[in-house]
C-alpha atoms as a PDB file:
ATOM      1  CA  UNK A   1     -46.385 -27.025 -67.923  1.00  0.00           C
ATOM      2  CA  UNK A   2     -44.478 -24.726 -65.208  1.00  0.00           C
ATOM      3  CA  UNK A   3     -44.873 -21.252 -65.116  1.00  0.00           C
ATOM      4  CA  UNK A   4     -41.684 -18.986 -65.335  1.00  0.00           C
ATOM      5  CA  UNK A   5     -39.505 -18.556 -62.141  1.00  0.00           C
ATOM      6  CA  UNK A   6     -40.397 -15.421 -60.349  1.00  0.00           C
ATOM      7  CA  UNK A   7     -38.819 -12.292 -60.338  1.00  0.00           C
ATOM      8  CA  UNK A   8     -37.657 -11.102 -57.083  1.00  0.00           C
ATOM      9  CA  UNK A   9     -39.733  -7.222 -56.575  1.00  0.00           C
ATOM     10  CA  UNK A  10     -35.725  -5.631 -56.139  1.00  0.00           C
ATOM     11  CA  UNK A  11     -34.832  -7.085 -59.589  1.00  0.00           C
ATOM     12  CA  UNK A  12     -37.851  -6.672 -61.345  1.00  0.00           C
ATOM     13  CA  UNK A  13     -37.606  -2.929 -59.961  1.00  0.00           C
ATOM     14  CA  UNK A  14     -33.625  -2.277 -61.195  1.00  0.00           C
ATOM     15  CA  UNK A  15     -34.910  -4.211 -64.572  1.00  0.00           C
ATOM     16  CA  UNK A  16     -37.545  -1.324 -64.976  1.00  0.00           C
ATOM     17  CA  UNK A  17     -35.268   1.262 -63.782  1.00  0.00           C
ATOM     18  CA  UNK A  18     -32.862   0.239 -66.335  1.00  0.00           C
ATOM     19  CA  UNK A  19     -35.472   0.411 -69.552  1.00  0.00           C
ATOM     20  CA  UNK A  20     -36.387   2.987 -68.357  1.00  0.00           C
ATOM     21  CA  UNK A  21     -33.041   4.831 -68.312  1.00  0.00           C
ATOM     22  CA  UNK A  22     -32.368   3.551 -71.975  1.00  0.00           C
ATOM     23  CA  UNK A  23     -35.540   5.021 -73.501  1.00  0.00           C
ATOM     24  CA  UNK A  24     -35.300   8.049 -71.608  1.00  0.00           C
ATOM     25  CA  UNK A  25     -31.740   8.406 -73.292  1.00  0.00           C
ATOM     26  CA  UNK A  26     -33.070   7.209 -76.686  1.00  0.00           C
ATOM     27  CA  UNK A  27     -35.816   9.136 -76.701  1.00  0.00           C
ATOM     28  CA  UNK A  28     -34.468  12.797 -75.372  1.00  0.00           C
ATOM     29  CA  UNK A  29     -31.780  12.574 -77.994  1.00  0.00           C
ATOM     30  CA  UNK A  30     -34.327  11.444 -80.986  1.00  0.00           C
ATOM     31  CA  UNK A  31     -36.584  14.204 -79.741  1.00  0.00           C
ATOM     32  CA  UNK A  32     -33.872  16.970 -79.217  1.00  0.00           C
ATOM     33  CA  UNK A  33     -32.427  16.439 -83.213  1.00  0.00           C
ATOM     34  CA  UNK A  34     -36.111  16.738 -84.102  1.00  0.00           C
ATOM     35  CA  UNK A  35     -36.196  20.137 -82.491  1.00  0.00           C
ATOM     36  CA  UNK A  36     -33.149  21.030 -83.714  1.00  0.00           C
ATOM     37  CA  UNK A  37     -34.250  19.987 -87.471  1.00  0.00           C
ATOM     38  CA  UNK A  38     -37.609  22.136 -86.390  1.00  0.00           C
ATOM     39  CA  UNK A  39     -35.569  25.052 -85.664  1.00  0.00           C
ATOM     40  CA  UNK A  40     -33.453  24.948 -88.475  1.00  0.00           C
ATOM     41  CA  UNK A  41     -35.938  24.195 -91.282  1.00  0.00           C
ATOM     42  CA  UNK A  42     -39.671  23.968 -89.847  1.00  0.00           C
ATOM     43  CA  UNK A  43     -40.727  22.755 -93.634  1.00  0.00           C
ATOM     44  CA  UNK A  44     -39.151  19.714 -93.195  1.00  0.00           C
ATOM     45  CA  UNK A  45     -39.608  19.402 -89.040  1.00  0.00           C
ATOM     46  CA  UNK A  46     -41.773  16.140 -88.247  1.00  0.00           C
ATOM     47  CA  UNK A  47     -44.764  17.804 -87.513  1.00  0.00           C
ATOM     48  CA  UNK A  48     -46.511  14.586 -86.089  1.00  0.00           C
ATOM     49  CA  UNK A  49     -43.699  13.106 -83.888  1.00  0.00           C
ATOM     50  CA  UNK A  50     -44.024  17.316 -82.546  1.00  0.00           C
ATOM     51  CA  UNK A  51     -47.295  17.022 -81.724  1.00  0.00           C
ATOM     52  CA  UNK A  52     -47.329  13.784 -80.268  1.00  0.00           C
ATOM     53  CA  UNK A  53     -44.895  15.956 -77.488  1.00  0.00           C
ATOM     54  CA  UNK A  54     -46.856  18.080 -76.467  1.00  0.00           C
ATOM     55  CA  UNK A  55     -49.628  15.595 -76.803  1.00  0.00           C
ATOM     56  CA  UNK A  56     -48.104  13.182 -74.187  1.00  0.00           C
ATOM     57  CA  UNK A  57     -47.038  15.992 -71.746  1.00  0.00           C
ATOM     58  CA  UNK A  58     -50.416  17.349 -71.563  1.00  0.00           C
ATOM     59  CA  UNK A  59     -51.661  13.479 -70.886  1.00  0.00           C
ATOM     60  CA  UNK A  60     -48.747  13.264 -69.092  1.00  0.00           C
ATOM     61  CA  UNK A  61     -49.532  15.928 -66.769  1.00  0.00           C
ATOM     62  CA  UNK A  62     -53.355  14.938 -66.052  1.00  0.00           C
ATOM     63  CA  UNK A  63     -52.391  11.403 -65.102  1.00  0.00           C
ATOM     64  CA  UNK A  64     -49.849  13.021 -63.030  1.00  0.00           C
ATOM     65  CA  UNK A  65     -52.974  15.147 -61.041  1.00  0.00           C
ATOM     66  CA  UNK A  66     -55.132  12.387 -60.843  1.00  0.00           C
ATOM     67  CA  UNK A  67     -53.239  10.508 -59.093  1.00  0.00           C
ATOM     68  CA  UNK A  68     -51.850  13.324 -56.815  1.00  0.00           C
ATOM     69  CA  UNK A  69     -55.554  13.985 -56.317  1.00  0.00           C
ATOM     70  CA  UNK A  70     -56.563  10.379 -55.679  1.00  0.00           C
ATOM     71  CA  UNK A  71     -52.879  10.201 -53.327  1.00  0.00           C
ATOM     72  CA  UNK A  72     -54.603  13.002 -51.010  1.00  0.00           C
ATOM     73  CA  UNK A  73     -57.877  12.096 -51.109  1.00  0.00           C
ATOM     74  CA  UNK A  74     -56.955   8.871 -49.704  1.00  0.00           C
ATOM     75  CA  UNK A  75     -54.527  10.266 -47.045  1.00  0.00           C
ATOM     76  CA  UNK A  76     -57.336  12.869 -46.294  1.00  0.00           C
ATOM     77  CA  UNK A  77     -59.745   9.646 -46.162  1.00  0.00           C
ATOM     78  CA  UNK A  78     -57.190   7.759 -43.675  1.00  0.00           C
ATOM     79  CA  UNK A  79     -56.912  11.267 -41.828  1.00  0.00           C
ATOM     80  CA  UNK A  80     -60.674  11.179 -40.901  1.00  0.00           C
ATOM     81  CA  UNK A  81     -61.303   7.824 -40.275  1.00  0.00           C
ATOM     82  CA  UNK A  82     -58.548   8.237 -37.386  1.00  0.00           C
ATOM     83  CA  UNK A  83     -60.275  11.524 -36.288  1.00  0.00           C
ATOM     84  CA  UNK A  84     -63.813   9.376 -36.217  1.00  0.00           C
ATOM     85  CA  UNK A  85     -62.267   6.368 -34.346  1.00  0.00           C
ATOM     86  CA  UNK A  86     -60.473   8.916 -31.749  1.00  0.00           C
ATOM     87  CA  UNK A  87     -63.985  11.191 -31.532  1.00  0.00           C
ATOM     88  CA  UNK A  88     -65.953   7.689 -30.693  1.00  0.00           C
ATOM     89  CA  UNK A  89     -63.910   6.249 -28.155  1.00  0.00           C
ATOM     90  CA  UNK A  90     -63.339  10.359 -26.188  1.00  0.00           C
ATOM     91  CA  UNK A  91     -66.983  10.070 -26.648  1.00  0.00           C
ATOM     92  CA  UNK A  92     -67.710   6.723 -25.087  1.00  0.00           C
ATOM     93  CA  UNK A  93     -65.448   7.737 -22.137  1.00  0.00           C
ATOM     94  CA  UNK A  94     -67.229  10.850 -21.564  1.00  0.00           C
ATOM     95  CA  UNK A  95     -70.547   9.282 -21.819  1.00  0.00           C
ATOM     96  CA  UNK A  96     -69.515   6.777 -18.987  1.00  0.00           C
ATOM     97  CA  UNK A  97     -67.778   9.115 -17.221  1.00  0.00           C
ATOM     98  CA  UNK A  98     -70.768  11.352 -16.297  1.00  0.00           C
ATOM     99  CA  UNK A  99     -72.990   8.040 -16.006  1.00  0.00           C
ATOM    100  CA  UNK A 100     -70.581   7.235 -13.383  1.00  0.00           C
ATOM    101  CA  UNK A 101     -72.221   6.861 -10.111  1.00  0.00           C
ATOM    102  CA  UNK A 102     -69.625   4.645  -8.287  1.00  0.00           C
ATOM    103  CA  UNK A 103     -65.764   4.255  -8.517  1.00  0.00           C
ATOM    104  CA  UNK A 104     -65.837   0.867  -9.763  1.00  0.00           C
ATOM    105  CA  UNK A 105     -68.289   2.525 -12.808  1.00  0.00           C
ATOM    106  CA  UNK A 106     -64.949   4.953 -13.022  1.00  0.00           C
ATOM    107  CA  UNK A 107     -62.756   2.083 -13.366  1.00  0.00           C
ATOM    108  CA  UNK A 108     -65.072   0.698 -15.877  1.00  0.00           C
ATOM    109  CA  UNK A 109     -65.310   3.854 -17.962  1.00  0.00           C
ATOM    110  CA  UNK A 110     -61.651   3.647 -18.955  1.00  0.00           C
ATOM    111  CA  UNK A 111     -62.814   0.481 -20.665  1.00  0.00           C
ATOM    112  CA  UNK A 112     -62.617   2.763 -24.095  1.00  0.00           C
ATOM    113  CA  UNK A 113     -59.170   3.902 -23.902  1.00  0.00           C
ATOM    114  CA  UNK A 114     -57.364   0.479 -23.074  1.00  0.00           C
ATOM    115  CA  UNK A 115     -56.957   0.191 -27.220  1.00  0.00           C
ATOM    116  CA  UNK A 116     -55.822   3.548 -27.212  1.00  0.00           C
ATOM    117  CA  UNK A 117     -53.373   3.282 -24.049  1.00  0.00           C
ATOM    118  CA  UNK A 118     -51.735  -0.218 -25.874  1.00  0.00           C
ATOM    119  CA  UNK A 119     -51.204   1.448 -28.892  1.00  0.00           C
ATOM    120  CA  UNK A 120     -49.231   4.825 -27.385  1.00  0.00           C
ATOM    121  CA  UNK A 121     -47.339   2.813 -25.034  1.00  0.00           C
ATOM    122  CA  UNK A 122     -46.220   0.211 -27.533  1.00  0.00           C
ATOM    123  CA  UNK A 123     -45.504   3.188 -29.568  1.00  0.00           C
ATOM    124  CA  UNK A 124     -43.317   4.711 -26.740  1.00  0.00           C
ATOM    125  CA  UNK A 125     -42.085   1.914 -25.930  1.00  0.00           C
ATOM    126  CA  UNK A 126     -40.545   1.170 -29.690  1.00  0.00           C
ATOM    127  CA  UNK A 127     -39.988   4.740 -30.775  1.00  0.00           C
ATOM    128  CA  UNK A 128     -37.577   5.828 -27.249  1.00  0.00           C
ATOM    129  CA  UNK A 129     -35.738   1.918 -27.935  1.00  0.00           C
ATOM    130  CA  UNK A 130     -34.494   3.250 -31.401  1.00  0.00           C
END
């Protein structure tokens, strides 16, 4: 038994962009006659598809914050981490530093910042090519 051939991610993304064009469309017109019928003659409106839309907004809308929230949190999260790293190694050089007590220990003390030093100058490097 074989499974299915796989969808490339670009298709499988226009594919989902596409339903969901085509409900949006089906469903803003079905929902706007509703209102319309609501308007017109609220005795005869369809009082539960009605409800369902403001039902689904409201859930709508808390999904929506969560995952704002949880979006932040985890940029905040990333944000911190990066301060901690940066704090530990300005830390470690200071700490040799001032144990210094020859020039070689000097030389040694930037032992901390080679990551750091690679990193910006790779950066430089790459971001001044484009």
């Amino acid at each position: 038994m074989t499974s299915p051939p796989a969808i490339p991610p670009t298709a499988f993304s226009i594919m989902r962009a596409q339903e969901l064009a085509t409900a949006t469309a089906t469903v803003l017109s079905a929902r706007a006659a509703m209102i319309r019928v609501a308007l017109a003659d609220p005795a005869n409106a369809n009082h539960a598809e009605l409800e369902r839309m403001v039902v689904e907004k409201a859930q709508a809308v808390t999904e929506i914050g969560r995952l704002s929230w949880l979006a932040w949190a985890s940029v905040a999260s990333t944000a911190m981490n990066a301060w901690t790293s940066q704090a530990r190694i300005g830390a470690a050089y200071a700490s040799a530093v001032a144990g210094a007590r020859t020039p070689f220990d000097l030389v040694a003390a930037e032992a901390p910042l080679r990551p750091l030093h690679r990193r910006l100058a790779a950066n430089g490097k790459r971001l001044s090519a484009g």
